[in-house]
Protein backbone atom coordinates (compact mmCIF):
# COMPACT_ATOMS: atom_id res chain seq x y z
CA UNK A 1 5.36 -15.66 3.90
CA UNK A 2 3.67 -18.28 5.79
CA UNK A 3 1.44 -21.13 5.56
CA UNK A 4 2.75 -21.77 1.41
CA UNK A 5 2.12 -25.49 2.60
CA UNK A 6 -1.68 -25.01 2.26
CA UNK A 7 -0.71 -24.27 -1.90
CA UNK A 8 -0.15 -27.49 -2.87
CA UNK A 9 -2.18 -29.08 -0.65
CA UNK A 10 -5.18 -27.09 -2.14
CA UNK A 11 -3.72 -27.88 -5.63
CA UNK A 12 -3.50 -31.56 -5.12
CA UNK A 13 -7.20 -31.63 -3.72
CA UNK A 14 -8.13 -30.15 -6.84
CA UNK A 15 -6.72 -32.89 -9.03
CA UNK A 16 -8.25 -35.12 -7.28
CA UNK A 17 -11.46 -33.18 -7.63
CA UNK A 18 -10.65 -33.31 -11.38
CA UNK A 19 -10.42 -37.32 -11.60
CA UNK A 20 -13.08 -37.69 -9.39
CA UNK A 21 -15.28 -35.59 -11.81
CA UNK A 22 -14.32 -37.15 -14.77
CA UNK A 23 -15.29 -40.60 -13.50
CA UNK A 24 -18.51 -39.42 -13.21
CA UNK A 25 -19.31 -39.31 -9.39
CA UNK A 26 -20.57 -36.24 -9.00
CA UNK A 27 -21.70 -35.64 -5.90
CA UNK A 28 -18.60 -36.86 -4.43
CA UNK A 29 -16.74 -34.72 -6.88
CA UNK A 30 -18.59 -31.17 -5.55
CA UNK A 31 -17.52 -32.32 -2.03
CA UNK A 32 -13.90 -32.79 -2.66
CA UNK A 33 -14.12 -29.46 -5.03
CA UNK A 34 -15.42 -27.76 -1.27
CA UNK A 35 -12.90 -28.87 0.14
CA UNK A 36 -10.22 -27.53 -1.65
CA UNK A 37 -12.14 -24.55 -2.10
CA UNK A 38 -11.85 -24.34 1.96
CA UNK A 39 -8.30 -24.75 1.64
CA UNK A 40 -7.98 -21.53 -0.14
CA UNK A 41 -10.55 -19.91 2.35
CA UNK A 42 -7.96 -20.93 5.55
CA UNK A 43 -4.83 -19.51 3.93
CA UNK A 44 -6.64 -16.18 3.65
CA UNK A 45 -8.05 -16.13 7.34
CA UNK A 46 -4.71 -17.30 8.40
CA UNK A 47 -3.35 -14.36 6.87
CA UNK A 48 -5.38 -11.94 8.45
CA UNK A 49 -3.63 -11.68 11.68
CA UNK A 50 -0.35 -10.08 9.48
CA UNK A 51 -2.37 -8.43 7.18
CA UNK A 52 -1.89 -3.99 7.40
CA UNK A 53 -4.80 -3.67 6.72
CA UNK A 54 -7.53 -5.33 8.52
CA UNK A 55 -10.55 -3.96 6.40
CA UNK A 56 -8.89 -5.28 2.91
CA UNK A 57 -8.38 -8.22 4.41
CA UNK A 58 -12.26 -8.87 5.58
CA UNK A 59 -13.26 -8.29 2.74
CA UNK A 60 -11.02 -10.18 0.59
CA UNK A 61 -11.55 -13.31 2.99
CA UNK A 62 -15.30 -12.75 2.39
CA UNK A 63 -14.64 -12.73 -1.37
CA UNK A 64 -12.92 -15.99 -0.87
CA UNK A 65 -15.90 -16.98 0.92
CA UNK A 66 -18.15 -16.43 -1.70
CA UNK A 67 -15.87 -18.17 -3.86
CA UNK A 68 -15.96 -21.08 -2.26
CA UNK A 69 -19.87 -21.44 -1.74
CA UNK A 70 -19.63 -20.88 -5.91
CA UNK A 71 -17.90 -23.39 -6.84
CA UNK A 72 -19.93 -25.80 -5.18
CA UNK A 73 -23.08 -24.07 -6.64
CA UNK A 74 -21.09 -24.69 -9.80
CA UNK A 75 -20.86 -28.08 -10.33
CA UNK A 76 -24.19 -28.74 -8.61
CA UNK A 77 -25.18 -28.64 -13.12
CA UNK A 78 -23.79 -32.28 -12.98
CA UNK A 79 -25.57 -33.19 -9.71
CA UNK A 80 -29.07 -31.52 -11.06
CA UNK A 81 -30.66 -32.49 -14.14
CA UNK A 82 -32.93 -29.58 -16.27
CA UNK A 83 -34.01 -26.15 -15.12
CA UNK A 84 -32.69 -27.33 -11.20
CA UNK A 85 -29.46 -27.54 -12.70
CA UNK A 86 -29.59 -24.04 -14.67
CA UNK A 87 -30.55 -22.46 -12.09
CA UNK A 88 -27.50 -23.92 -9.55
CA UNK A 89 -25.03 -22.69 -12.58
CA UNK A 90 -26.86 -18.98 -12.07
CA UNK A 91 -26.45 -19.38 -9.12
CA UNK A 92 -22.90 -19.98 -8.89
CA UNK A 93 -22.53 -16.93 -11.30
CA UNK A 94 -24.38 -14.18 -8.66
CA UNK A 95 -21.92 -15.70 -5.43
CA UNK A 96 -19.16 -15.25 -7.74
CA UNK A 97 -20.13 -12.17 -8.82
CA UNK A 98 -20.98 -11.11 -5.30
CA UNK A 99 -16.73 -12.31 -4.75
CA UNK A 100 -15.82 -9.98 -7.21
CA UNK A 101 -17.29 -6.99 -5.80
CA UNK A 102 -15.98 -7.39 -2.23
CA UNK A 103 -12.20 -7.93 -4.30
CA UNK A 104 -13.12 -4.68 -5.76
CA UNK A 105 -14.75 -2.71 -2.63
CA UNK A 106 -10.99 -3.96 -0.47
CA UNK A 107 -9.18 -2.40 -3.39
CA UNK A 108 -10.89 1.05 -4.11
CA UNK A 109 -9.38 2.95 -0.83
CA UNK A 110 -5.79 2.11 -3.09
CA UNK A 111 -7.04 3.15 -6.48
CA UNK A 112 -6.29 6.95 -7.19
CA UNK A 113 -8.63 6.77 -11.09
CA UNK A 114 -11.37 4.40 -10.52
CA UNK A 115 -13.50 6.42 -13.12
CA UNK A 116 -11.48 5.34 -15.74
CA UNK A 117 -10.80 2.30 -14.33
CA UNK A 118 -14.38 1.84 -14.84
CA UNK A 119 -14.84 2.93 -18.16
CA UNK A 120 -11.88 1.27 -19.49
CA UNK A 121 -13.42 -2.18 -18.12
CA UNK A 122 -16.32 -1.45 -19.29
CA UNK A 123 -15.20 -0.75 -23.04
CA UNK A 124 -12.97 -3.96 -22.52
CA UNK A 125 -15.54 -6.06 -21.48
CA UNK A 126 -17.77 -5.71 -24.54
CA UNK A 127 -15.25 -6.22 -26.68
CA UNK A 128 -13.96 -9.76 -24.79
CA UNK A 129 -17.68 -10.46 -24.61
CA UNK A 130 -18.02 -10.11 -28.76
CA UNK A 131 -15.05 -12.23 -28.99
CA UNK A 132 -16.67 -14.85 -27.08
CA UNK A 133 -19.90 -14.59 -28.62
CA UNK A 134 -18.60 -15.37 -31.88
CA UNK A 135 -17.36 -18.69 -30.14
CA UNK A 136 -20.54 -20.10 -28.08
CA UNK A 137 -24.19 -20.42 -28.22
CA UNK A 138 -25.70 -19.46 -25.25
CA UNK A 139 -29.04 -17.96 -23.75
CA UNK A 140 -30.33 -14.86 -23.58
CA UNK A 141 -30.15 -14.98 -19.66
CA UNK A 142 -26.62 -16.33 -19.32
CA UNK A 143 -25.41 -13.97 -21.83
CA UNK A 144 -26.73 -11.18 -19.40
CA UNK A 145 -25.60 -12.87 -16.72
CA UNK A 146 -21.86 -13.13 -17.99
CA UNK A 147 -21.91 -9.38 -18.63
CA UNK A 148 -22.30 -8.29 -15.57
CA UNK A 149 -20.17 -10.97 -14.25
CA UNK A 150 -17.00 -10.49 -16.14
CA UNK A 151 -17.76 -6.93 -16.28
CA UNK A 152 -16.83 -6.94 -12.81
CA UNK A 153 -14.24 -9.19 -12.79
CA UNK A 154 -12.01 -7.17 -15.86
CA UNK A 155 -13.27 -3.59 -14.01
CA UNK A 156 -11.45 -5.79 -10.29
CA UNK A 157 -8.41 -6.39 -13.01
CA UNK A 158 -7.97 -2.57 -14.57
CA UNK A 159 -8.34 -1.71 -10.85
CA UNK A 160 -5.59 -4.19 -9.31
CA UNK A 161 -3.55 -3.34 -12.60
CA UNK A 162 -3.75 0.64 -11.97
CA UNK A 163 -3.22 0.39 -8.41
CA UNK A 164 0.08 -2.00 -8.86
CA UNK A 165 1.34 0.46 -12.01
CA UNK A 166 0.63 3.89 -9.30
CA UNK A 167 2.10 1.94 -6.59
CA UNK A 168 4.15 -0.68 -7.10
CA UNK A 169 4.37 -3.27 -3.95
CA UNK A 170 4.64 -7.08 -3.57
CA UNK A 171 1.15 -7.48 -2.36
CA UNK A 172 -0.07 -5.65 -5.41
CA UNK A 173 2.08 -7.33 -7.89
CA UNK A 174 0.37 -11.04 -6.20
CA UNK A 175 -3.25 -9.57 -5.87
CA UNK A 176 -2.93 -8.42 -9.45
CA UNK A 177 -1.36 -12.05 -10.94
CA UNK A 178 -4.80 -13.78 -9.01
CA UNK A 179 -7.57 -11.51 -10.66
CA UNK A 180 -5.93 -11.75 -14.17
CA UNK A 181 -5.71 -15.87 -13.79
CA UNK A 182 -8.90 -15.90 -12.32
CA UNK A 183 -10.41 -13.84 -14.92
CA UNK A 184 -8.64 -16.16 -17.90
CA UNK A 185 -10.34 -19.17 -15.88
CA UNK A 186 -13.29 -17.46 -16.12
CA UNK A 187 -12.58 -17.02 -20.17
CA UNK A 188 -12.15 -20.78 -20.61
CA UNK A 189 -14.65 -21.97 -18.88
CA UNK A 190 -17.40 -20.16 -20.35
CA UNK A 191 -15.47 -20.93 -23.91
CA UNK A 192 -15.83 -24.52 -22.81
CA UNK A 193 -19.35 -24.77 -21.53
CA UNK A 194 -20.90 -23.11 -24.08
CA UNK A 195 -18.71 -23.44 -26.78
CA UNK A 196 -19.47 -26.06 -29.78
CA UNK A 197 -17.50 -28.67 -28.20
CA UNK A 198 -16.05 -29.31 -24.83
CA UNK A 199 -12.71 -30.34 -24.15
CA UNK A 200 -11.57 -31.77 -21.10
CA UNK A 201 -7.89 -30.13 -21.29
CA UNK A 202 -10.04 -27.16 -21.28
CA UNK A 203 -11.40 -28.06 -17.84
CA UNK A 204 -8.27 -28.79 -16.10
CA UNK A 205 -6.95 -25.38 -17.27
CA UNK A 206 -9.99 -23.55 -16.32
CA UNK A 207 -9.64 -25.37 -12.66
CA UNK A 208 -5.87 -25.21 -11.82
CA UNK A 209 -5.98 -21.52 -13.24
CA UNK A 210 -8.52 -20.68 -10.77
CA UNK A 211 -7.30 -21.88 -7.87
CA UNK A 212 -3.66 -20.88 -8.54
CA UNK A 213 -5.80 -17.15 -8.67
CA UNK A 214 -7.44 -18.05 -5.35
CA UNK A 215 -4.37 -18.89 -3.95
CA UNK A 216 -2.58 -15.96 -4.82
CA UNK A 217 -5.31 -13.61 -3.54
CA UNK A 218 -5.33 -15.19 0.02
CA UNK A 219 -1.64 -14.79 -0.41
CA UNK A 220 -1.44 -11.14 -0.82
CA UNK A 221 -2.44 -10.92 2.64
CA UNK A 222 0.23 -11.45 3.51
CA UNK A 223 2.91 -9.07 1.99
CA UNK A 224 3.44 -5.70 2.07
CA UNK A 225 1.54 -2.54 0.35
């Protein structure tokens, strides 16, 4: 495996990210955040080249991609102020969502049962989503928003999952270990936003959980299926 360099330096970009935004510079903070967003979005092109197969790997590169332009969406809430800053947190939630999808779209070829991989996410999703509603106060709109959102991140989870259980490989076993931390960073930070109070240990999980998941995506290009 090559390029494991670009880890921690995407890691350590991200803590500094994470002290930046806690000081309160903001718009510095979302640059620094694309940045080691970008760092996430190189290991996966430079893992392209090696990659079996070259139409997984477009479209997991365009997933990272998508993440990337996200996460700066993201945290334009602390830039904005009011219905600018709403709307940049929607936003956020669509690219990502739109990431999801092309994770989902590289895998299908792989997956042998994606009906019930479907059905199965779907049942699981409403019951994570009444777990979590029990825990925050949120809008009508973002609760319809995170629906479909981490509908289609647990469906890209039961779909890695089935695919790595049908077919064991390495590259399976690392795609598989990104969605799942990506979707519990997804889990905590909606718990934290919306929840009654927010904690900033929450954050920093949320964050390093997230890009470890990244990481391990762009990764997966590069070991065998």
């Amino acid at each position: 495996m090559q390029y494991l360099i670009l880890c921690p330096i995407c890691l350590l970009i991200a803590v500094v990210f994470i002290i930046v935004e806690k000081s309160g510079r903001y718009v510095a903070a979302d640059i620094i955040k694309g940045l080691a967003s970008a760092v996430f979005v190189a290991l996966g092109l430079l893992g392209v080249p090696g990659c079996s197969d070259p139409a997984f790997a477009r479209m997991v590169v365009i997933g990272l991609v998508l993440g990337a332009v996200a996460d700066v969406l993201l945290n334009l809430r602390y830039v904005f102020e009011g219905n600018k800053a709403k709307l940049a947190f929607l936003a956020g939630i669509v690219v990502f969502l739109a990431g999801h999808i092309c994770y989902i779209i590289a895998s299908l070829p792989y997956c042998p049962g994606i009906v019930p991989c479907v059905i199965i996410g779907v049942v699981l999703t409403c019951a994570l989503l009444y777990w979590i509603f029990q825990r925050i106060e949120a809008s009508t709109v973002f609760k319809v928003f995170g629906f479909f959102y981490l509908g289609a991140i647990v469906i890209l989870n039961c779909v890695a999952l089935f695919i790595l259980v049908t077919s064991f490989s390495q590259h399976w076993l690392v795609f598989f270990a990104g969605t799942l931390l990506f979707l519990v960073s997804d889990v905590i930070l909606i718990l934290n936003n919306f929840g009654p109070k927010q904690s900033f240990a929450m954050r920093v999980s949320n964050l390093l959980l997230y890009y470890v998941g990244q990481l391990l995506i762009a990764l997966s290009l590069q070991l065998p299926f």
